[in-house]
N, C-alpha and C. Protein backbone atom coordinates (compact mmCIF):
# COMPACT_ATOMS: atom_id res chain seq x y z
N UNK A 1 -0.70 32.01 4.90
CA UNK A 1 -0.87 30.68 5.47
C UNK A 1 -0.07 29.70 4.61
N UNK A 2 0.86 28.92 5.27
CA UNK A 2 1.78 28.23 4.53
C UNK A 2 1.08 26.71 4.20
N UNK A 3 1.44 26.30 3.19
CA UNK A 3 1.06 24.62 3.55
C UNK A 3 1.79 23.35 3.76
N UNK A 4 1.61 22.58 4.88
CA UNK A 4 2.57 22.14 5.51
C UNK A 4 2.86 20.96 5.81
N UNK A 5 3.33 20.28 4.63
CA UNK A 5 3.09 18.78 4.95
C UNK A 5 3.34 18.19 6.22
N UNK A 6 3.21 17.10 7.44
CA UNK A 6 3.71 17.20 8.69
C UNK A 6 4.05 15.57 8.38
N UNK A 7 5.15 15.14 8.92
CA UNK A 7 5.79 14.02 8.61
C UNK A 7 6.45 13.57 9.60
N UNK A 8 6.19 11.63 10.00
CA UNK A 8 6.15 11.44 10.98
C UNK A 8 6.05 9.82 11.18
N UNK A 9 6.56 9.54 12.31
CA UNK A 9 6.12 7.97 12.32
C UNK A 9 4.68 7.38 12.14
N UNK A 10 3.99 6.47 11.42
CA UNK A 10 3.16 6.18 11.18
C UNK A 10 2.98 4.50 11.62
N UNK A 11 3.40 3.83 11.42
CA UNK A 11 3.40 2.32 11.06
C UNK A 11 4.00 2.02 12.33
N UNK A 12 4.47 0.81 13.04
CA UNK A 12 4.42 0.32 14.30
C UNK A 12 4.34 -1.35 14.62
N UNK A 13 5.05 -1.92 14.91
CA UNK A 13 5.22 -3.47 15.19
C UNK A 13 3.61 -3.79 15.76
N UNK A 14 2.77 -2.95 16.25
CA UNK A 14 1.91 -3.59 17.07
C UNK A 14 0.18 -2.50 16.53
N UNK A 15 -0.51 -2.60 17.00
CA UNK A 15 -2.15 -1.43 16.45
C UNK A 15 -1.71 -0.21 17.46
N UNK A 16 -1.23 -0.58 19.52
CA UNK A 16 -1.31 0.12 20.40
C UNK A 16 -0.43 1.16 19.21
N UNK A 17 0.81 0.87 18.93
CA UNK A 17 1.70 1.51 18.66
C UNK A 17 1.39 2.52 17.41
N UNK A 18 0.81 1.80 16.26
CA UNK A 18 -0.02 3.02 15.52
C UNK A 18 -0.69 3.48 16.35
N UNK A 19 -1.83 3.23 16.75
CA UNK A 19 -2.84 4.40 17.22
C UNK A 19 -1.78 5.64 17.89
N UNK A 20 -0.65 5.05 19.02
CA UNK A 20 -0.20 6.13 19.58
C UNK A 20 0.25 7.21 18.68
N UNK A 21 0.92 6.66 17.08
CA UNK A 21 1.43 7.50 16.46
C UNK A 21 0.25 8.40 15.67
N UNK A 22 -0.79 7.99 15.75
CA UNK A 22 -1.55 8.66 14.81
C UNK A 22 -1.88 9.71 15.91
N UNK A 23 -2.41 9.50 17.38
CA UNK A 23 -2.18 10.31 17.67
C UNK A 23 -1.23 11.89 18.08
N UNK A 24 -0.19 11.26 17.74
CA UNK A 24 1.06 12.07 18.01
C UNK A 24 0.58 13.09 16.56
N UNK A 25 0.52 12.54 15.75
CA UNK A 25 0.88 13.04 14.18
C UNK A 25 -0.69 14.22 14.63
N UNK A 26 -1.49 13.23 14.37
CA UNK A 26 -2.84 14.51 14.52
C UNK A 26 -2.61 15.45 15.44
N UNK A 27 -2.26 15.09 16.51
CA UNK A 27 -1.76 16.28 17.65
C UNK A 27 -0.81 17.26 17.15
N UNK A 28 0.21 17.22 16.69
CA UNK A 28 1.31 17.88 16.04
C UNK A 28 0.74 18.76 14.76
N UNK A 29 -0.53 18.10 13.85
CA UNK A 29 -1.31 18.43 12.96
C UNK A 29 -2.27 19.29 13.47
N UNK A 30 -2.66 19.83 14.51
CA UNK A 30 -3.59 20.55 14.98
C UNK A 30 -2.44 21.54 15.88
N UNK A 31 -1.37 21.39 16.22
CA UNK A 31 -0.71 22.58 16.79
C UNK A 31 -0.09 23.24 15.17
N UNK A 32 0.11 22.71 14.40
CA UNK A 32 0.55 23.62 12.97
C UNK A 32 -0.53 24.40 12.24
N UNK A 33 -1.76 23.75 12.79
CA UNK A 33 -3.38 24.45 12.00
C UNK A 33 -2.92 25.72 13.16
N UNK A 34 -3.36 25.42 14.42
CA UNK A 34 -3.24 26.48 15.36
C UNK A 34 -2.48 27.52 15.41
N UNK A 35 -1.05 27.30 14.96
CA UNK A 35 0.04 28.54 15.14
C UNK A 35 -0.39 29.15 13.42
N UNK A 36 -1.29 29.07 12.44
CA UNK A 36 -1.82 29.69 11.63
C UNK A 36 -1.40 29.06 10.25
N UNK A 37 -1.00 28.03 10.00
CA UNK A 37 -0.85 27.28 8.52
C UNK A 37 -1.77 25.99 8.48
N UNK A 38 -1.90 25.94 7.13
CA UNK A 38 -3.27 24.49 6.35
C UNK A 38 -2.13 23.42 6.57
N UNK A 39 -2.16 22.59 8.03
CA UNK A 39 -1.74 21.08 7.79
C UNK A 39 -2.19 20.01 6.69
N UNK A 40 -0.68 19.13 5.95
CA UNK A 40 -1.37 18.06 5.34
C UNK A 40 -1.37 17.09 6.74
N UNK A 41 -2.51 16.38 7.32
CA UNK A 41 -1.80 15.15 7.84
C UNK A 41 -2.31 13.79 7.44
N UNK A 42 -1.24 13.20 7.27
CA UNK A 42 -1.45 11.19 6.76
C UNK A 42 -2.18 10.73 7.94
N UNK A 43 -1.59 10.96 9.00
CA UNK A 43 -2.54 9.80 9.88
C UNK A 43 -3.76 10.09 9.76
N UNK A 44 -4.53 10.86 9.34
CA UNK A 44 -6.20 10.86 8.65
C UNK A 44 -6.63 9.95 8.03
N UNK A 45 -5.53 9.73 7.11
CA UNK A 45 -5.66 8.59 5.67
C UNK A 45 -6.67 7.80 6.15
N UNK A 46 -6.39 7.01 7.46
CA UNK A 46 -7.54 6.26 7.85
C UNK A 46 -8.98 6.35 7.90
N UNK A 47 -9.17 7.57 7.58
CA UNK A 47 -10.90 7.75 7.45
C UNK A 47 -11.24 7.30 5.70
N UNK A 48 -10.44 7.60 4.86
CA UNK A 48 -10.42 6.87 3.77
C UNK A 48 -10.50 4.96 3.54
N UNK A 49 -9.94 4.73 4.39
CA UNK A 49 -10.24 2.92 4.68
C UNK A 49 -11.30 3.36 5.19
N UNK A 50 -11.74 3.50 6.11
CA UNK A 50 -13.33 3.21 6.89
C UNK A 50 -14.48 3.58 5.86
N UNK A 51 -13.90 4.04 5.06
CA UNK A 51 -15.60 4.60 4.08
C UNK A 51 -15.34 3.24 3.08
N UNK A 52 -14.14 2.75 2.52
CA UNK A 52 -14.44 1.99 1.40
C UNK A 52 -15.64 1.25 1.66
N UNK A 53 -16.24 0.34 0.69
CA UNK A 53 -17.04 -0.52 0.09
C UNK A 53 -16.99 -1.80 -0.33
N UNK A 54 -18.16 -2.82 -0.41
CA UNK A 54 -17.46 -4.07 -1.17
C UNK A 54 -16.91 -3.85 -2.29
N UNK A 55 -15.60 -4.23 -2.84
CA UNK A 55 -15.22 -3.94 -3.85
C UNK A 55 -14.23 -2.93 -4.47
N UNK A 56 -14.08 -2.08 -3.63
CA UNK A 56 -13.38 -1.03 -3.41
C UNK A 56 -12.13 -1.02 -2.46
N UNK A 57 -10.68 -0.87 -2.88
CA UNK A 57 -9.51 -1.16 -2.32
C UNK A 57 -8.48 0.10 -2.48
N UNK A 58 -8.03 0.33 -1.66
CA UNK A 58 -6.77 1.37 -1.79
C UNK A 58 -5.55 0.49 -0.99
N UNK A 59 -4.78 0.52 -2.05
CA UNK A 59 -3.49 -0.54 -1.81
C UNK A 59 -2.12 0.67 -0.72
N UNK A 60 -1.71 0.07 0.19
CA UNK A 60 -0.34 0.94 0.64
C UNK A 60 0.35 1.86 -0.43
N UNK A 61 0.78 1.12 -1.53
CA UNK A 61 1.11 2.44 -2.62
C UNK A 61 0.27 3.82 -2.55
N UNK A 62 -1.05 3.30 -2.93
CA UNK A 62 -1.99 4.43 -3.07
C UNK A 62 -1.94 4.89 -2.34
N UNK A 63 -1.74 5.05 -1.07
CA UNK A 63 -1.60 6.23 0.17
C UNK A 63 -0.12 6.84 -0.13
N UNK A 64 0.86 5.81 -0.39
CA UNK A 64 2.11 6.71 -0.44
C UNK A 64 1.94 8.18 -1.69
N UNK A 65 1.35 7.48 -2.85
CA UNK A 65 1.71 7.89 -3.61
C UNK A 65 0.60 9.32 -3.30
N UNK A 66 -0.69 8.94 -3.06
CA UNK A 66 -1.49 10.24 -2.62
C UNK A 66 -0.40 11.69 -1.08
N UNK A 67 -0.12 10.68 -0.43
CA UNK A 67 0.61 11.86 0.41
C UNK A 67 2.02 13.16 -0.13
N UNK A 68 2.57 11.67 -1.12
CA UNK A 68 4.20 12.42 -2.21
C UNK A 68 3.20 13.81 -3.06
N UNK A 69 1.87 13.45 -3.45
CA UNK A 69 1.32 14.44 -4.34
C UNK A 69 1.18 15.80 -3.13
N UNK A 70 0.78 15.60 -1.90
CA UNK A 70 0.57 16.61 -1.22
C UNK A 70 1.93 17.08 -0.77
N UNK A 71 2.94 16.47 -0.15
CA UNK A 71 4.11 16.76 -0.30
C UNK A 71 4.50 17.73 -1.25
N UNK A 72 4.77 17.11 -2.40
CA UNK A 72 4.99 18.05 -3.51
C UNK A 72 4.46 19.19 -3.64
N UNK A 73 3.28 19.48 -3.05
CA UNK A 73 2.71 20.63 -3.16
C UNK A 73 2.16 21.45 -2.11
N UNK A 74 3.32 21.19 -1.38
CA UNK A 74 3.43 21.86 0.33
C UNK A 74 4.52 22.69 0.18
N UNK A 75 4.69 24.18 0.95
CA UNK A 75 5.33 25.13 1.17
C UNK A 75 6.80 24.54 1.60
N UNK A 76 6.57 23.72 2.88
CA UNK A 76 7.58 23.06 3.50
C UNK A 76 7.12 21.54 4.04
N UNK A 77 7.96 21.31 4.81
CA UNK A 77 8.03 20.06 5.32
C UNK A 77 7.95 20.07 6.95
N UNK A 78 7.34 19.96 7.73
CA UNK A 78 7.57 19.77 9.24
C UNK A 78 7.79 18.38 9.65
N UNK A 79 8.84 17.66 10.57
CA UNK A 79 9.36 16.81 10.81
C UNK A 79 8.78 16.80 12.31
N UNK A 80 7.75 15.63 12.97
CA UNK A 80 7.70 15.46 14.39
C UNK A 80 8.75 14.62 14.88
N UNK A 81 9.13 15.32 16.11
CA UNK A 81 9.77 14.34 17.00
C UNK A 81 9.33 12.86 16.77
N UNK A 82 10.32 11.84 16.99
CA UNK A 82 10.08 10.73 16.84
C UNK A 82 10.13 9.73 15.88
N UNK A 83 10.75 10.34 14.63
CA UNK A 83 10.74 10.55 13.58
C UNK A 83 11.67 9.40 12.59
N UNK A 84 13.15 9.43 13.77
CA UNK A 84 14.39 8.87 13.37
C UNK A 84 14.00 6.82 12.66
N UNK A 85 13.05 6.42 13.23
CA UNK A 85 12.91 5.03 12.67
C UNK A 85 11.74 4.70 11.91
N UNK A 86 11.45 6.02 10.86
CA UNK A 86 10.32 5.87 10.01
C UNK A 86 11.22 5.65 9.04
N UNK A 87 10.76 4.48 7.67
CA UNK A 87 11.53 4.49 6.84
C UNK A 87 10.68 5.63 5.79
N UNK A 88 9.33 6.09 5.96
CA UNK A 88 8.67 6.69 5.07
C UNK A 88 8.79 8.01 5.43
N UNK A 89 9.14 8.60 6.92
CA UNK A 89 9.70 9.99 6.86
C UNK A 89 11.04 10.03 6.43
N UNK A 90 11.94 9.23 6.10
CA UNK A 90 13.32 9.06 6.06
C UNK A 90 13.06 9.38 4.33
N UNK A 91 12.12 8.66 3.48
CA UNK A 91 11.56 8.95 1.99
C UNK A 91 11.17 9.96 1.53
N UNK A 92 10.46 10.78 2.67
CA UNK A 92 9.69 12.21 2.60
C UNK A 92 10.64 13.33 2.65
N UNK A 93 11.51 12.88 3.32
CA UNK A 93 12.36 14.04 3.66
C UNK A 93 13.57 13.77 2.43
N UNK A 94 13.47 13.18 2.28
CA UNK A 94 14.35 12.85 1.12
C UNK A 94 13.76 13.69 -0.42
N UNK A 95 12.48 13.32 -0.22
CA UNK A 95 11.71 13.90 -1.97
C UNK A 95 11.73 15.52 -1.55
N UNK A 96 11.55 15.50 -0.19
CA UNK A 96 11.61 17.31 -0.32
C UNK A 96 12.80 17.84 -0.48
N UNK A 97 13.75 17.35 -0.18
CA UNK A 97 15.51 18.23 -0.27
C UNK A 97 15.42 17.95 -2.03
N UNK A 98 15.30 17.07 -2.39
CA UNK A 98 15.28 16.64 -4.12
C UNK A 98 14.67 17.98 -5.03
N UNK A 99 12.99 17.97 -3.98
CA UNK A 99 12.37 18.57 -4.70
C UNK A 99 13.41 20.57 -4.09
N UNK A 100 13.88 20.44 -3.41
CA UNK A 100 14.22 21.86 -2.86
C UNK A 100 12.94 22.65 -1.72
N UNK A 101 12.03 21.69 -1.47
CA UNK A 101 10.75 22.02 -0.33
C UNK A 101 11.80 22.54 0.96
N UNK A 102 11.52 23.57 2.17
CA UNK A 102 12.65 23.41 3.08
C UNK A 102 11.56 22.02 4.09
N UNK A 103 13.24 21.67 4.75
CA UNK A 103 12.70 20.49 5.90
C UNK A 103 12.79 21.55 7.56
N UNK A 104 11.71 20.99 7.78
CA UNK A 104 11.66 21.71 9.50
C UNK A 104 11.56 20.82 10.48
N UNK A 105 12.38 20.68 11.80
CA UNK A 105 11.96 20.30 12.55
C UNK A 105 11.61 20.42 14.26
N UNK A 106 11.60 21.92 13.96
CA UNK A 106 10.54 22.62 14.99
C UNK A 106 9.82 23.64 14.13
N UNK A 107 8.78 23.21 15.26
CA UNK A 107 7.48 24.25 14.87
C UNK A 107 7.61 25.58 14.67
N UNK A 108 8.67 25.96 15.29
CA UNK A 108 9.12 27.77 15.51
C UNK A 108 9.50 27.89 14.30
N UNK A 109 10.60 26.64 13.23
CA UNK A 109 10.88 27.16 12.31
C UNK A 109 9.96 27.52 11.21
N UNK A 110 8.39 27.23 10.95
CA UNK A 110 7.77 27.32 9.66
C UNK A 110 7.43 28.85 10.20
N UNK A 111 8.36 29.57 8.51
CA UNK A 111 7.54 31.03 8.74
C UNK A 111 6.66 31.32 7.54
N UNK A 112 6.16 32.25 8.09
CA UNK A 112 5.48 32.87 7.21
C UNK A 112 6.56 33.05 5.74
């Protein structure tokens, strides 16, 4: 079972437009669990805001920097369609060629 970071548009001029992407990303994140590898996926991150507390803050860094750690320590990289006007998959895919992670962007390509 490989582990597989999945990388993807996130962010969006408008909420409709996230939500659509989070759905895209979780969807894409549950066909990579399915064909038999441990998805990382970011658009989750959001269950992390909903639990904070008074007092308790996780800044945009802190998500970047929490996802680069899972990145880093993913088999490969899967790239969803849709992808081309993320500046943070454009970053991701960047730290994985750096790091030598391979980049995928079909599903057929993650092998075993």
């Amino acid at each position: 079972m490989k582990r597989v970071y999945v990388a993807g548009a996130y962010s969006s001029g408008n909420v409709i437009g996230v939500l659509d992407n989070i759905r895209e990303g979780m969807r894409w994140s549950t066909k990579v669990f399915l064909a038999g590898h441990a998805p990382f996926s970011p658009w989750l991150d959001f269950h992390y805001q909903l639990m904070l507390r008074d007092g308790e803050a996780l800044s945009v860094p802190d998500y970047y920097e929490y996802s680069l750690a899972w990145l880093r320590a993913s088999d490969c990289v899967f790239v969803t369609p849709g992808w081309e006007d993320s500046k943070g998959t454009v970053a991701e895919i960047q730290e994985a060629e750096r790091l030598g992670i391979p980049v995928v962007y079909n599903i057929k390509d993650i092998s075993e």
